[in-house]
C-alpha atoms as a PDB file:
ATOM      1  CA  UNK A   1      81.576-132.916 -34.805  1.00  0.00           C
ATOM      2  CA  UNK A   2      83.520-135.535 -36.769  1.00  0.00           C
ATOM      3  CA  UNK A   3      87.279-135.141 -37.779  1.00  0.00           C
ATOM      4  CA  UNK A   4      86.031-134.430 -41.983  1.00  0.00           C
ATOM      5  CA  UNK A   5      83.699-131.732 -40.613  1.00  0.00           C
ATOM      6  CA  UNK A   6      86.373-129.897 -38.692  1.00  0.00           C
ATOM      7  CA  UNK A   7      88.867-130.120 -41.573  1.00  0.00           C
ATOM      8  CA  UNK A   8      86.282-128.491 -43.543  1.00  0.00           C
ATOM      9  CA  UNK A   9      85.501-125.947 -41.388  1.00  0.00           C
ATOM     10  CA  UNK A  10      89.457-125.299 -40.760  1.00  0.00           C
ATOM     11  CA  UNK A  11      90.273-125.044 -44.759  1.00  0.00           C
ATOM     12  CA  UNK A  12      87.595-122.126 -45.063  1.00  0.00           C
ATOM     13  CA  UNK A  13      89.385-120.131 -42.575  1.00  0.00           C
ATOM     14  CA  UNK A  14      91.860-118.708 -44.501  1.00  0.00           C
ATOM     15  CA  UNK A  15      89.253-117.449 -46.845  1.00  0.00           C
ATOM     16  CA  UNK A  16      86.658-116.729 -44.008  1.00  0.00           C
ATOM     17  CA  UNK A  17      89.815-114.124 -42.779  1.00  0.00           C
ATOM     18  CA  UNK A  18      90.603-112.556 -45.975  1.00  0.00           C
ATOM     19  CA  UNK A  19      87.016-111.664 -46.476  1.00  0.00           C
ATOM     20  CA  UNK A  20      86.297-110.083 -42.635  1.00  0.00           C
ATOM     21  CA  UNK A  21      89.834-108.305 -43.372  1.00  0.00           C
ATOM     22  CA  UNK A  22      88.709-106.879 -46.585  1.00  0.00           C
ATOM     23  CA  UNK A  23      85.429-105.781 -45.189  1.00  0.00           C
ATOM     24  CA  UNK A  24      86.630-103.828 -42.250  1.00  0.00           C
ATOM     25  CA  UNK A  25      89.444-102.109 -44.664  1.00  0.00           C
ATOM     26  CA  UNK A  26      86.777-101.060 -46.973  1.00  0.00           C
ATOM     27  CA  UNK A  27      84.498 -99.904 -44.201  1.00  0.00           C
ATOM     28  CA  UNK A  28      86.875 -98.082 -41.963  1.00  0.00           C
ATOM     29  CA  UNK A  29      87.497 -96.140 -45.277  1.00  0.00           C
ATOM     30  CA  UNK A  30      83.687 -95.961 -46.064  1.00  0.00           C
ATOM     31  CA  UNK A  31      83.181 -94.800 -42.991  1.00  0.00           C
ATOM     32  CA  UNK A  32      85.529 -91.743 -43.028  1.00  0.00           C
ATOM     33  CA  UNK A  33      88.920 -93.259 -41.022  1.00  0.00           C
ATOM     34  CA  UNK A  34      92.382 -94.597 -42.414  1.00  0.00           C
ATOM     35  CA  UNK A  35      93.842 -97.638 -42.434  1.00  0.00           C
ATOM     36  CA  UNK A  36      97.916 -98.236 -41.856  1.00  0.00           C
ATOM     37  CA  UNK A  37      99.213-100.527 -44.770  1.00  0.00           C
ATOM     38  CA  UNK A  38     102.521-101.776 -45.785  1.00  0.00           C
ATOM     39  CA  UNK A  39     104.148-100.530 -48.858  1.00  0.00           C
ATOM     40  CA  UNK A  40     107.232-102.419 -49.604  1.00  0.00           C
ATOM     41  CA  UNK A  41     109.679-101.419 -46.300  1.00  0.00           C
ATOM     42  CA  UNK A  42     107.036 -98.477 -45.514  1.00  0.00           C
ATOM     43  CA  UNK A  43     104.275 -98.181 -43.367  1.00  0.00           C
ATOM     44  CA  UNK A  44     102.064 -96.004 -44.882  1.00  0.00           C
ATOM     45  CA  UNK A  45      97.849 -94.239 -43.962  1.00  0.00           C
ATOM     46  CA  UNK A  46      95.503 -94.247 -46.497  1.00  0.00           C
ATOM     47  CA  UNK A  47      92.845 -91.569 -45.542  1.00  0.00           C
ATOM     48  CA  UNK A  48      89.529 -92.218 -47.027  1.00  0.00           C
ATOM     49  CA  UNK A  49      89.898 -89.809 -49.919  1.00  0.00           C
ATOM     50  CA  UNK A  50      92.859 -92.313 -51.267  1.00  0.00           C
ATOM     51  CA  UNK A  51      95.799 -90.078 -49.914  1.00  0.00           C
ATOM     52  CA  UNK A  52      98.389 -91.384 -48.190  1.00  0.00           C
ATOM     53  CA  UNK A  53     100.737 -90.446 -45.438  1.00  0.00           C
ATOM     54  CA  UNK A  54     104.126 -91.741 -44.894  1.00  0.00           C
ATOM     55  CA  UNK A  55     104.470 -93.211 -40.930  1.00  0.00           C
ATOM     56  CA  UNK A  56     107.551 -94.935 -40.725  1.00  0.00           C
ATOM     57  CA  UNK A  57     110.422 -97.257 -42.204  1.00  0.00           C
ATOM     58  CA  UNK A  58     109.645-101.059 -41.545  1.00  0.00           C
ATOM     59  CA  UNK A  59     111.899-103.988 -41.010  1.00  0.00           C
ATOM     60  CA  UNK A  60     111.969-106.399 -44.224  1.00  0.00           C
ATOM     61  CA  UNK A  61     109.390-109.427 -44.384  1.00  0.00           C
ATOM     62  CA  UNK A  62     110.713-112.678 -42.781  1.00  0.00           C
ATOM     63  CA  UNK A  63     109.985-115.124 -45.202  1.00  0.00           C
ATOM     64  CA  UNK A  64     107.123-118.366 -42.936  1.00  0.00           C
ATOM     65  CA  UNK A  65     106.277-121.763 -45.319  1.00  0.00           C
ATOM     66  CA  UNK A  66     102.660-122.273 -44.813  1.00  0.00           C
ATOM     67  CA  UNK A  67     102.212-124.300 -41.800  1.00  0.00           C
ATOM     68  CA  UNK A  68     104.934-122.809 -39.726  1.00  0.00           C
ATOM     69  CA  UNK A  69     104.965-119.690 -37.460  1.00  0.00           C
ATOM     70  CA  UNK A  70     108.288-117.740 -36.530  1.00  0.00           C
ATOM     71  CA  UNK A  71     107.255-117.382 -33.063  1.00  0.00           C
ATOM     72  CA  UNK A  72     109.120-118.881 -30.845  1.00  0.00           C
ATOM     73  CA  UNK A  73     112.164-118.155 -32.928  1.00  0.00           C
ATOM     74  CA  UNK A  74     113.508-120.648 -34.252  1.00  0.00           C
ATOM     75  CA  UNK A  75     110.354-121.363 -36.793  1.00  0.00           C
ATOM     76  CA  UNK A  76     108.536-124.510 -35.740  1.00  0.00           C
ATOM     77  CA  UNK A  77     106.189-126.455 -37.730  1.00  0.00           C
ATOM     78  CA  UNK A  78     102.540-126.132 -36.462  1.00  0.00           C
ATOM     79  CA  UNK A  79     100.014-129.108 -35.743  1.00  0.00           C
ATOM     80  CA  UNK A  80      96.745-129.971 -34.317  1.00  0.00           C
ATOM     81  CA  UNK A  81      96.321-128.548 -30.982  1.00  0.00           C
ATOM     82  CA  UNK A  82      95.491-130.996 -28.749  1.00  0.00           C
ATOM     83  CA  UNK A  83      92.188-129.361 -26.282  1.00  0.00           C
ATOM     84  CA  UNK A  84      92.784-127.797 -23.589  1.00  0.00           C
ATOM     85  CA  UNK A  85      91.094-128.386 -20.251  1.00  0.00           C
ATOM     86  CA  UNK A  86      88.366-126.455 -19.396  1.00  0.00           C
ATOM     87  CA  UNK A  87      89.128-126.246 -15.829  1.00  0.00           C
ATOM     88  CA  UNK A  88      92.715-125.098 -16.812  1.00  0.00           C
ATOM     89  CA  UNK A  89      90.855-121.883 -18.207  1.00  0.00           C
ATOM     90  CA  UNK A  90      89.617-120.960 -14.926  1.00  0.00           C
END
C-alpha cells in the first residue's frame, strides 16, 4: 500500500465512524435498550420509546482543534505514527 492509498483510506475514517456510531445508536434503540447521551452539561438515557432519564451532571466540554488530543495534558499536536515492531507486541 502506497502513501496516496493510505491517506485515502485515513480521510474516510471520520465518516466510516460516524456511520458505525449512528448504526449501533439506532439499533440498540431498535432493539429495545437505551443509549446514555449528552445534553448540554447532562448526561441523559433515552429508552427506546424516546423518554429520557436524567443520570447525572457532567463537566463542561474542553474545547481539542482537529488534529490534537488533550491526553497527555497539556494538548499535543498528533502525527503519523511511526510502526511499531511486531516483536514489541509480543
Amino acid at each position: 500500500m502506497d502513501e496516496k492509498q493510505l491517506d485515502f483510506l485515513e480521510q474516510a475514517i471520520p465518516e466510516l465512524a460516524d456511520a458505525a456510531f449512528n448504526r449501533a445508536y439506532w439499533g440498540a434503540l431498535a432493539a429495545g435498550f437505551s443509549v446514555l447521551e449528552t445534553e448540554g452539561e447532562n448526561l441523559v438515557q433515552i429508552h427506546p420509546d424516546s423518554t429520557k432519564t436524567f443520570i447525572k451532571k457532567v463537566p463542561p466540554r474542553v474545547p481539542v482543534k482537529r488534529g490534537w488530543t488533550c491526553f497527555p495534558y497539556p494538548p499535543i499536536k498528533l502525527g503519523r505514527q511511526k510502526p511499531m515492531n511486531r516483536i514489541a507486541l509480543l
